[in-house]
C-alpha atoms as a PDB file:
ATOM      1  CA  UNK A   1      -1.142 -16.651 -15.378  1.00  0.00           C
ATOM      2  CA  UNK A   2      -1.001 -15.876 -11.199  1.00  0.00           C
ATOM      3  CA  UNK A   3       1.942 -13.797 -12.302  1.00  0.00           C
ATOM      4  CA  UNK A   4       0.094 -11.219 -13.805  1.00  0.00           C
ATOM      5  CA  UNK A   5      -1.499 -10.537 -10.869  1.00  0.00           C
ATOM      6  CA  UNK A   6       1.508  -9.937  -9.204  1.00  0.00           C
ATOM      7  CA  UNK A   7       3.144  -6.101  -8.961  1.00  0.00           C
ATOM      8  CA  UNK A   8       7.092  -6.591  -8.461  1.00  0.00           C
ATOM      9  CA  UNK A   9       8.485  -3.782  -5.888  1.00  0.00           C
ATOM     10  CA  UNK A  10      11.727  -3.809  -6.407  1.00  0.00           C
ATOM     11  CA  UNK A  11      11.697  -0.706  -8.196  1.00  0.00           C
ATOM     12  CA  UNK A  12       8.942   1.294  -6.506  1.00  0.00           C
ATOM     13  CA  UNK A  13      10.576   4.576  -4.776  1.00  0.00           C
ATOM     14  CA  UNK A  14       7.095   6.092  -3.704  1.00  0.00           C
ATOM     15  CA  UNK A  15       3.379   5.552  -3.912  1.00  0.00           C
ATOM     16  CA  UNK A  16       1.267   7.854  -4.780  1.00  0.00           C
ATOM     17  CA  UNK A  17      -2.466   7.661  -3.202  1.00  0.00           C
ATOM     18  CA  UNK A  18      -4.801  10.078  -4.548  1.00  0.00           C
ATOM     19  CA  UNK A  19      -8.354  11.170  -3.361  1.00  0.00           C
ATOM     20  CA  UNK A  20     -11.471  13.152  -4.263  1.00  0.00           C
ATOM     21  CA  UNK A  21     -14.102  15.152  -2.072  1.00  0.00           C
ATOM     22  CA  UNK A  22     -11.905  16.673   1.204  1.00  0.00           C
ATOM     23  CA  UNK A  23      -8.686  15.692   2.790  1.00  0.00           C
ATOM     24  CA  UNK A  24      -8.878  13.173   5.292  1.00  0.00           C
ATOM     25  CA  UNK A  25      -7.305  13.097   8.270  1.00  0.00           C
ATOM     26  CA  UNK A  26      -4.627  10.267   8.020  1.00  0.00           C
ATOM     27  CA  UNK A  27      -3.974   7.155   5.387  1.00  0.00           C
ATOM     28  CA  UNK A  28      -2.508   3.420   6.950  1.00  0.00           C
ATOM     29  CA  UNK A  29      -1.146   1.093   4.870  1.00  0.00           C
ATOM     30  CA  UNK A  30      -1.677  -1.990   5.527  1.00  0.00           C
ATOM     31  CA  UNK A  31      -0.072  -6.018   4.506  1.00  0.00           C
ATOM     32  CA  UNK A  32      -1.655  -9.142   4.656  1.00  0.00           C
ATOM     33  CA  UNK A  33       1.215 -12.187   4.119  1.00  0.00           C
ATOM     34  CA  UNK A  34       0.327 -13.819   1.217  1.00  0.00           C
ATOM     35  CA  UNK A  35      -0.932 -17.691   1.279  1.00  0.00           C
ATOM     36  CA  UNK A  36      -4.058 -19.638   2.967  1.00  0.00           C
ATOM     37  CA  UNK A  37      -5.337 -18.375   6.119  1.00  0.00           C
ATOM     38  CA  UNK A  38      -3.448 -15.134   6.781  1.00  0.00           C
ATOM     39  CA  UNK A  39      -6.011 -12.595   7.424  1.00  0.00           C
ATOM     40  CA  UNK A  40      -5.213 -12.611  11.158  1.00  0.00           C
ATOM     41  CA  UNK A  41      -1.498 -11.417  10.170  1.00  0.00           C
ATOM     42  CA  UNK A  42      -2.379  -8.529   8.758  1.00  0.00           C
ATOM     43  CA  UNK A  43      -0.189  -5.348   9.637  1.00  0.00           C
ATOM     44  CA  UNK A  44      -0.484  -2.596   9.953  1.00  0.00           C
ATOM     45  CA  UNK A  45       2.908  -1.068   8.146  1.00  0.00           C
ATOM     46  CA  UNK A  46       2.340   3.338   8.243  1.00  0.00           C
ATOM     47  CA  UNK A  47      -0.406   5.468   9.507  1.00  0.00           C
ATOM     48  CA  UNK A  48       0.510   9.084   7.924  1.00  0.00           C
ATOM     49  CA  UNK A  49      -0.743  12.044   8.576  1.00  0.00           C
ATOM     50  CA  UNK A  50      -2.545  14.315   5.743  1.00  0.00           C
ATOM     51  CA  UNK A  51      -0.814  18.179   6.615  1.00  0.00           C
ATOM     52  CA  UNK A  52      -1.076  19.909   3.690  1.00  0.00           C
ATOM     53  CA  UNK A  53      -2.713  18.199   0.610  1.00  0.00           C
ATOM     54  CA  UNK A  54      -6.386  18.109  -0.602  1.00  0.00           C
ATOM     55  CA  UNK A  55      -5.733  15.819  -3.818  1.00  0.00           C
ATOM     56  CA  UNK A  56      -3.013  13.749  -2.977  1.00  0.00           C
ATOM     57  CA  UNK A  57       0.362  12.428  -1.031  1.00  0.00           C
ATOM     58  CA  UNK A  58       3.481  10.483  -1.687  1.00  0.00           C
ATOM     59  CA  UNK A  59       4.797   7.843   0.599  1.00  0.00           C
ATOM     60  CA  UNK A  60       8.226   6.212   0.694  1.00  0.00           C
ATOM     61  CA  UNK A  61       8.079   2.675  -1.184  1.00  0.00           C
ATOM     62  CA  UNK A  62      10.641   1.132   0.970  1.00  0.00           C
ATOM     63  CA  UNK A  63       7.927   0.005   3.594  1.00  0.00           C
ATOM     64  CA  UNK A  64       7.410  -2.843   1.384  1.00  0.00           C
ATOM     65  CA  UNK A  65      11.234  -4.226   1.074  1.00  0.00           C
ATOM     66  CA  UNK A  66      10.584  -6.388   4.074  1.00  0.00           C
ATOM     67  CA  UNK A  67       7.663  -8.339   2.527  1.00  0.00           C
ATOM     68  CA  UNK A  68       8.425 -10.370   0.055  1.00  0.00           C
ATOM     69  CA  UNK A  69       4.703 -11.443  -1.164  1.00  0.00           C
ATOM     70  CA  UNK A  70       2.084  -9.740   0.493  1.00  0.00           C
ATOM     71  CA  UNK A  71      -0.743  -8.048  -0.256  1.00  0.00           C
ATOM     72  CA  UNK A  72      -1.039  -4.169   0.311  1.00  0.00           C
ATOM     73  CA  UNK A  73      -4.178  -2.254   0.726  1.00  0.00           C
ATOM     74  CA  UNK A  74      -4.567   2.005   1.972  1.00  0.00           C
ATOM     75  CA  UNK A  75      -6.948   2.975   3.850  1.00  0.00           C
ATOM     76  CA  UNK A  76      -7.937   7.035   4.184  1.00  0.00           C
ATOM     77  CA  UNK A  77      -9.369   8.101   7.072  1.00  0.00           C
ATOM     78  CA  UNK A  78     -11.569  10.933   6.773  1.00  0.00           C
ATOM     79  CA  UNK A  79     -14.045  12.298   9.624  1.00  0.00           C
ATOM     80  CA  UNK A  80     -17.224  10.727   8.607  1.00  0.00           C
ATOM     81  CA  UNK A  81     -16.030   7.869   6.359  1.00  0.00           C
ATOM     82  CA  UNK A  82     -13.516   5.420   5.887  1.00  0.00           C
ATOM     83  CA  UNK A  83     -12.392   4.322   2.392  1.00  0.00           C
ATOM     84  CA  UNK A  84     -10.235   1.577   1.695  1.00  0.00           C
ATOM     85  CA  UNK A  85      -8.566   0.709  -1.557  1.00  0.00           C
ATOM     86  CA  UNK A  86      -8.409  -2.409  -3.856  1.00  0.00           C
ATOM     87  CA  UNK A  87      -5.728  -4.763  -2.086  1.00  0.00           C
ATOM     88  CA  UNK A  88      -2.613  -5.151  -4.520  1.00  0.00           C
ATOM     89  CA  UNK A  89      -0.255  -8.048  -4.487  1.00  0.00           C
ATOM     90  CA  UNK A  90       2.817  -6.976  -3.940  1.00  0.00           C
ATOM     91  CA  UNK A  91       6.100  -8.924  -4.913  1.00  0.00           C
ATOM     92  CA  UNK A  92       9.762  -8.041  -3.886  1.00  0.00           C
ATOM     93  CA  UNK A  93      12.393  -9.209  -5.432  1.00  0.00           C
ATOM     94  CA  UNK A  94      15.911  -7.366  -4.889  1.00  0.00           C
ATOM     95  CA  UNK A  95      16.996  -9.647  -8.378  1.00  0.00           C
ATOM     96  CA  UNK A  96      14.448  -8.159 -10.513  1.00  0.00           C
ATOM     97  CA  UNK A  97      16.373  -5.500 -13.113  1.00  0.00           C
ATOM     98  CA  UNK A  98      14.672  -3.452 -15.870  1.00  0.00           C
ATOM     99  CA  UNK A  99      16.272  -3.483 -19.072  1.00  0.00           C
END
């Protein structure tokens, strides 16, 4: 049942955040090792900046190849506000093949 809650990486080749109401100025990513107690290790894994998009931007999925469970959340950075997404659990296996 925990492994539905699981999202296996191994074939994820970009992510794609998208956004409503302005552009903001930069989005982090950002892992949390997964287990008990962890919230202090959280790191922070790519802070890109928005140049040219008002709806949405693609970012390279192998930041997550060197965590093998972790949990992932984005966080957009506009001037006034700061959102931050759902956290996903994120699970990379090199193993894992699609048939």
């Amino acid at each position: 049942m925990e492994d539905v809650l699981w999202y296996n990486s191994a074939n994820i080749e970009s992510i794609l955040i998208q956004w409503e109401g302005g552009t903001p100025d930069q989005i982090q990513v950002f892992a949390t090792p997964t287990g008990t107690d962890t919230l202090s290790e959280t790191e922070l894994l790519l802070t890109k900046s928005v140049l040219d998009s008002d709806y949405a931007e693609l970012i390279d999925g192998d930041i997550l190849k060197e965590r093998y469970m972790a949990h992932v959340y984005f966080q957009l950075n506009f001037n006034d506000a700061i959102v931050t997404s759902d956290v996903y659990n994120i699970m990379y296996d090199e193993n894992y093949i699609v048939e």
